[in-house]
PDB file of N, CA and C in Angstrom:
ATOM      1  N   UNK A   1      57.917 126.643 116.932  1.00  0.00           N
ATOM      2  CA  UNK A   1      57.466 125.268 116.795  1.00  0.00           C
ATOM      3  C   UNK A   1      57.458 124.610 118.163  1.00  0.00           C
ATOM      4  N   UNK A   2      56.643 123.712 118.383  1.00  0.00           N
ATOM      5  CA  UNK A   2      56.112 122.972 119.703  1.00  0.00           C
ATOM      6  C   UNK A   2      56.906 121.682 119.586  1.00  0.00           C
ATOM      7  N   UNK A   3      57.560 121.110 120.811  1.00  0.00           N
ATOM      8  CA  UNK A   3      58.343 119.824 120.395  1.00  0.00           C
ATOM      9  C   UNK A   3      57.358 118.774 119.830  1.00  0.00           C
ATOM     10  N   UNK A   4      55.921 118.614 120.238  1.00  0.00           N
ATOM     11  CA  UNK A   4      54.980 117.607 119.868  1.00  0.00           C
ATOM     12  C   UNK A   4      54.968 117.614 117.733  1.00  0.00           C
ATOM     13  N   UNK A   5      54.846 119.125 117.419  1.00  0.00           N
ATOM     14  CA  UNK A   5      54.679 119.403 116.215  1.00  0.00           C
ATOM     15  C   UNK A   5      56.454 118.816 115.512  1.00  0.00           C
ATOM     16  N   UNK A   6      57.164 119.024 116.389  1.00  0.00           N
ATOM     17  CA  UNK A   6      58.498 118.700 116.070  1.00  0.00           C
ATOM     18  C   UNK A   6      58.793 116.747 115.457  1.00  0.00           C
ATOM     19  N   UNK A   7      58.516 116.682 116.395  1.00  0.00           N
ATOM     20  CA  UNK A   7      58.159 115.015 116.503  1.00  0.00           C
ATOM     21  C   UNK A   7      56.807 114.704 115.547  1.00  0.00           C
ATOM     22  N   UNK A   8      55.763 114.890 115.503  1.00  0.00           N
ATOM     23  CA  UNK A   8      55.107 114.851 114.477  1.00  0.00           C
ATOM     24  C   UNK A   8      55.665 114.622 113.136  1.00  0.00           C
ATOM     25  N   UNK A   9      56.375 115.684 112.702  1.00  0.00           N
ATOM     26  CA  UNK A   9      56.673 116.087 111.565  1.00  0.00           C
ATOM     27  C   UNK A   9      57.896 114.728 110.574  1.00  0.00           C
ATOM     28  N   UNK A  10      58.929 114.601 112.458  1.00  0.00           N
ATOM     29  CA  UNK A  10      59.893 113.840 112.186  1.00  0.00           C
ATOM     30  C   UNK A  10      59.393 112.171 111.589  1.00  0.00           C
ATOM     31  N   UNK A  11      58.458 111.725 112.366  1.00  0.00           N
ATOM     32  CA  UNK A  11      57.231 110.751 112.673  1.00  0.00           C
ATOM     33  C   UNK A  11      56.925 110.441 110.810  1.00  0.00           C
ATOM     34  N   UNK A  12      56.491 111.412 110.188  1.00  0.00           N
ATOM     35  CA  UNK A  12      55.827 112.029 108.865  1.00  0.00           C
ATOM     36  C   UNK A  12      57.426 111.177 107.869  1.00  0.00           C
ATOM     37  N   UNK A  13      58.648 112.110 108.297  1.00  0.00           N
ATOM     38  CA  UNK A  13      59.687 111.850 107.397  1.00  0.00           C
ATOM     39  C   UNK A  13      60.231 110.380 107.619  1.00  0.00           C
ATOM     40  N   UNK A  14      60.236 109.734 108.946  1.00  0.00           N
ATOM     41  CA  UNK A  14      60.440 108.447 108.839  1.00  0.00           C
ATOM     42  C   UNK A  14      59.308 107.655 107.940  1.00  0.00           C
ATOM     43  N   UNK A  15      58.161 107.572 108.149  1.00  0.00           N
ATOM     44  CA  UNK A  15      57.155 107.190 107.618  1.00  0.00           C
ATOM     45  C   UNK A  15      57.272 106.657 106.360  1.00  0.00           C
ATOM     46  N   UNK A  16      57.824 108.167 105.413  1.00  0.00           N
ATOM     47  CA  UNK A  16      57.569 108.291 104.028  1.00  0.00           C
ATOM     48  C   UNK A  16      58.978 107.593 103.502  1.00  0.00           C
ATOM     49  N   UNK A  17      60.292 107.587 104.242  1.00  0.00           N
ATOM     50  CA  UNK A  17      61.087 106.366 103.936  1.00  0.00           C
ATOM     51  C   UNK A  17      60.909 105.064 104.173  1.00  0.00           C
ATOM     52  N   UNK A  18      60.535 104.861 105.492  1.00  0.00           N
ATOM     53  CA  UNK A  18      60.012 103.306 105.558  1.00  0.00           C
ATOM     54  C   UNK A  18      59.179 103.013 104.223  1.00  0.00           C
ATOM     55  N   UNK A  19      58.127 103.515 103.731  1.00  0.00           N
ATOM     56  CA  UNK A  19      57.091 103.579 102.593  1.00  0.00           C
ATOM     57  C   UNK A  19      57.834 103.550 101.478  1.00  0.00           C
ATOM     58  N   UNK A  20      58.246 103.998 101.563  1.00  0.00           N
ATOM     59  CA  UNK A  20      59.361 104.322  99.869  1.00  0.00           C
ATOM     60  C   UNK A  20      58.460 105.464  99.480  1.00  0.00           C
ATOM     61  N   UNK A  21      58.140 106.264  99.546  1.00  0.00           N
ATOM     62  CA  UNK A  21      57.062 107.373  99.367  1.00  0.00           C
ATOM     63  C   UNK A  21      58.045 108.341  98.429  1.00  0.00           C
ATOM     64  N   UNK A  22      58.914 108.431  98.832  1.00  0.00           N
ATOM     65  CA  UNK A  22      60.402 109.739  98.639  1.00  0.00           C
ATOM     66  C   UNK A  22      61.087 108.668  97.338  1.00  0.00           C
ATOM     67  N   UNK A  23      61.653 109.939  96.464  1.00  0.00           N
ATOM     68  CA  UNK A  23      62.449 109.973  96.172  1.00  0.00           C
ATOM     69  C   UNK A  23      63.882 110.264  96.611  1.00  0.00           C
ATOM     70  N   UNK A  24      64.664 109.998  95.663  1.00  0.00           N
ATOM     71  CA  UNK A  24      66.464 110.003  96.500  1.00  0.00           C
ATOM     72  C   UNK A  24      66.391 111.466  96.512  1.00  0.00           C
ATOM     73  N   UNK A  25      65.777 112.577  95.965  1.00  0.00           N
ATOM     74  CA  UNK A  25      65.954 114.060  95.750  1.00  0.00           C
ATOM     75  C   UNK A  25      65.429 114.137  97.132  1.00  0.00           C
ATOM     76  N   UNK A  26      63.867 113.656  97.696  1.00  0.00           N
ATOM     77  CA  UNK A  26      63.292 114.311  98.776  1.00  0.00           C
ATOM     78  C   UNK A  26      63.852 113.796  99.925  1.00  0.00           C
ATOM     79  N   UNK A  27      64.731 112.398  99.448  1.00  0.00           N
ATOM     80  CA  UNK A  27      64.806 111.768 101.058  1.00  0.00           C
ATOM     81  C   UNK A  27      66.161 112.783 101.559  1.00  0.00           C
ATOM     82  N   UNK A  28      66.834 113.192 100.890  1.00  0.00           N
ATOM     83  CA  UNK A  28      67.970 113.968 101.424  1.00  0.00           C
ATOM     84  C   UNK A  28      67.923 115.316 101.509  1.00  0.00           C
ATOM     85  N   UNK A  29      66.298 115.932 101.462  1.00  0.00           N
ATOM     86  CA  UNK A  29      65.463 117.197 101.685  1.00  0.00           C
ATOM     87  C   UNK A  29      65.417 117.089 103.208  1.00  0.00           C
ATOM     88  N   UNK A  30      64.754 115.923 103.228  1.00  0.00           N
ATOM     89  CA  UNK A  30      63.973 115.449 104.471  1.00  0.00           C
ATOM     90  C   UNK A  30      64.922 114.843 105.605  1.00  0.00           C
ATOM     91  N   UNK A  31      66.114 114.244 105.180  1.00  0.00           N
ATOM     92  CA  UNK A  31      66.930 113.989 106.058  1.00  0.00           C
ATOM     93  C   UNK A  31      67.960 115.133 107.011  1.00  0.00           C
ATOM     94  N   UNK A  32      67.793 116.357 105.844  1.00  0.00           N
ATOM     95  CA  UNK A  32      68.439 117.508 106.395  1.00  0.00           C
ATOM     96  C   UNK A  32      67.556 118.139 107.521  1.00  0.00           C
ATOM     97  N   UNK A  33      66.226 118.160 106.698  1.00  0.00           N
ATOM     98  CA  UNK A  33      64.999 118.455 107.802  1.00  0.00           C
ATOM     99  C   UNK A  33      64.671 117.367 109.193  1.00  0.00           C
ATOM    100  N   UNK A  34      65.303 116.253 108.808  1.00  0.00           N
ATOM    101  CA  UNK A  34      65.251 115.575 110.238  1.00  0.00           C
ATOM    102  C   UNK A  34      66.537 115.910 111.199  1.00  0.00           C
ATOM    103  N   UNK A  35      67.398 116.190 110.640  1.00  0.00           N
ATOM    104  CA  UNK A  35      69.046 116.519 111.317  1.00  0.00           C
ATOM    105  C   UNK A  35      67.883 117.871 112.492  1.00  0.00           C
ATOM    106  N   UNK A  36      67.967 118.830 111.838  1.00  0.00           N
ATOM    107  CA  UNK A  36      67.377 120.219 112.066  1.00  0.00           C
ATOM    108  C   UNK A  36      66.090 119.716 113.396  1.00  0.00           C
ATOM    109  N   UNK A  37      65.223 119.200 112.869  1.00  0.00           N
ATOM    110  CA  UNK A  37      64.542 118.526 113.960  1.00  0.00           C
ATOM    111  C   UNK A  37      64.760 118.042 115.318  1.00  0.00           C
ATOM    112  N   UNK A  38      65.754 116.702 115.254  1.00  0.00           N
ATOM    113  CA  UNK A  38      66.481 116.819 116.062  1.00  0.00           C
ATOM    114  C   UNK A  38      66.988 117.139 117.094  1.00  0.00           C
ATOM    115  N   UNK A  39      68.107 118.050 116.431  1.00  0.00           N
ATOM    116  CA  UNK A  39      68.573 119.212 117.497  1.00  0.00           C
ATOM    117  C   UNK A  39      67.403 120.010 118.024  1.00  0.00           C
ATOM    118  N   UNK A  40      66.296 120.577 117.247  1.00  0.00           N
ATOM    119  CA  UNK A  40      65.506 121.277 118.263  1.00  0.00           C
ATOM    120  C   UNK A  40      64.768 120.444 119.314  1.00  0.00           C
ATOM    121  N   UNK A  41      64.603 118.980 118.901  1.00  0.00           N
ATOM    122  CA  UNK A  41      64.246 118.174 120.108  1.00  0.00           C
ATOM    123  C   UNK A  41      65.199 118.198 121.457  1.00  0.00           C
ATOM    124  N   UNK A  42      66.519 118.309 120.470  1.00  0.00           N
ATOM    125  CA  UNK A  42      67.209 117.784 122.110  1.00  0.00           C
ATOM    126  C   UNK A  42      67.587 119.028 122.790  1.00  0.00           C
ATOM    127  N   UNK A  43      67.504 120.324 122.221  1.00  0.00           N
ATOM    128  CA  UNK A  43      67.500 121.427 122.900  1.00  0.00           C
ATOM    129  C   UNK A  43      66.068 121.404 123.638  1.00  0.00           C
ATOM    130  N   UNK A  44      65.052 121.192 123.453  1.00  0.00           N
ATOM    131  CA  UNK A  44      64.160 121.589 124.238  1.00  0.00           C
ATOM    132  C   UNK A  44      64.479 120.936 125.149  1.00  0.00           C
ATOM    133  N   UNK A  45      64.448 119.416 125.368  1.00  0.00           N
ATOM    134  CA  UNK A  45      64.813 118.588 126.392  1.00  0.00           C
ATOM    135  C   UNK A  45      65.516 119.043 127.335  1.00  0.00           C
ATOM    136  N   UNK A  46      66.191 119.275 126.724  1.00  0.00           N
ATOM    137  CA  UNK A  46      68.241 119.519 127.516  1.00  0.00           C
ATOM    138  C   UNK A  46      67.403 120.998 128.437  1.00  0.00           C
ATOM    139  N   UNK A  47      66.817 121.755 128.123  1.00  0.00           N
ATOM    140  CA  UNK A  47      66.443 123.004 128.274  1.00  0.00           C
ATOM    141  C   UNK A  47      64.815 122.747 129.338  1.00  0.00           C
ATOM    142  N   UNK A  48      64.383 121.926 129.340  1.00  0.00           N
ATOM    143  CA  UNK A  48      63.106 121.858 130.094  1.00  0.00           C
ATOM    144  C   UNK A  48      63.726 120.831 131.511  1.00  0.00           C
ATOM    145  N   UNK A  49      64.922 120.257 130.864  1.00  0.00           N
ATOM    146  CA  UNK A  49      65.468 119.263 132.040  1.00  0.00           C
ATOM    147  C   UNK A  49      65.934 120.038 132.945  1.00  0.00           C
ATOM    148  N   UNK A  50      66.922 121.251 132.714  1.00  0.00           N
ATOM    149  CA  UNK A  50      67.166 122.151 133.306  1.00  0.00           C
ATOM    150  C   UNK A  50      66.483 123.131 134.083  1.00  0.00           C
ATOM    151  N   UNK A  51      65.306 123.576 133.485  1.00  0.00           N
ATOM    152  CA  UNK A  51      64.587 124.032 134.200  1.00  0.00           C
ATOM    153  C   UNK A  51      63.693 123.258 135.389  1.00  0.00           C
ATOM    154  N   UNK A  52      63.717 121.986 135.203  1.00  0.00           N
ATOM    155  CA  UNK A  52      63.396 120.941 136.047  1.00  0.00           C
ATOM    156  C   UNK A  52      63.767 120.999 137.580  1.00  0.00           C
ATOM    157  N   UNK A  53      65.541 120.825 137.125  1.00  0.00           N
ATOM    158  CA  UNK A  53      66.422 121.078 137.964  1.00  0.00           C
ATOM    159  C   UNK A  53      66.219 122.180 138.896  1.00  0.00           C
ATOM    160  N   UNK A  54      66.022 123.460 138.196  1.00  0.00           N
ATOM    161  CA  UNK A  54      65.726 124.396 139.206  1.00  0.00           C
ATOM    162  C   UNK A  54      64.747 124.644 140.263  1.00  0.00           C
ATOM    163  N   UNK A  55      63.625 124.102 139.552  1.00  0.00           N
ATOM    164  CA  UNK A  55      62.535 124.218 140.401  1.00  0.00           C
ATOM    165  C   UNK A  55      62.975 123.056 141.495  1.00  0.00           C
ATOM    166  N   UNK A  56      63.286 121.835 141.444  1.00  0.00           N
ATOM    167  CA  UNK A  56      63.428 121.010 142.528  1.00  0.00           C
ATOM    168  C   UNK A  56      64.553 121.437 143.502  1.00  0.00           C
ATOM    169  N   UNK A  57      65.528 122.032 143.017  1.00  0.00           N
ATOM    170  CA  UNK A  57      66.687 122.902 144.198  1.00  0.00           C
ATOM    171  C   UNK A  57      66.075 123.808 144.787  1.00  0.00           C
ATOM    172  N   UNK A  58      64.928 124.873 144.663  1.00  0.00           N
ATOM    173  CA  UNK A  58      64.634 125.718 144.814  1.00  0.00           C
ATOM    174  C   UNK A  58      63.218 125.160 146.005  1.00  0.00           C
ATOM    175  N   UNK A  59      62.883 123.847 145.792  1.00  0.00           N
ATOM    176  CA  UNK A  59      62.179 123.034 147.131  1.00  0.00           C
ATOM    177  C   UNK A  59      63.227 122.755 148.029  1.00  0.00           C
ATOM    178  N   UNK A  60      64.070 122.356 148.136  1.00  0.00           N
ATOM    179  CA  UNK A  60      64.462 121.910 149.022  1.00  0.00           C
ATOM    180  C   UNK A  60      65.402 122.681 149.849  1.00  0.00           C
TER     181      UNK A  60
END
């Protein structure tokens, strides 16, 4: 999964609570699926920041 598709998706599950779209069954489907989300957001981050890092030590 692509962080854009990640965020998308998350985007989708806020949405459908703001809306009232969900039921109490899906919103705590979807809230597990946003937990999960998440973390793969902030791993990519944490993980592209880092690689950031390297390339700019590796200029100077």
């Amino acid at each position: 999964m692509k962080y854009e598709e990640a965020m998308k998706r998350l985007d989708e599950i806020v949405s459908g609570i703001e809306e009232n779209k969900m039921d109490i069954d899906q919103i705590g489907e979807s809230l597990k699926e946003a937990r999960e989300l998440i973390k793969f957001c902030k791993d990519k981050l944490y993980k592209t920041d880092e690689e950031i890092k390297k390339i700019l030590e590796t200029e100077d």
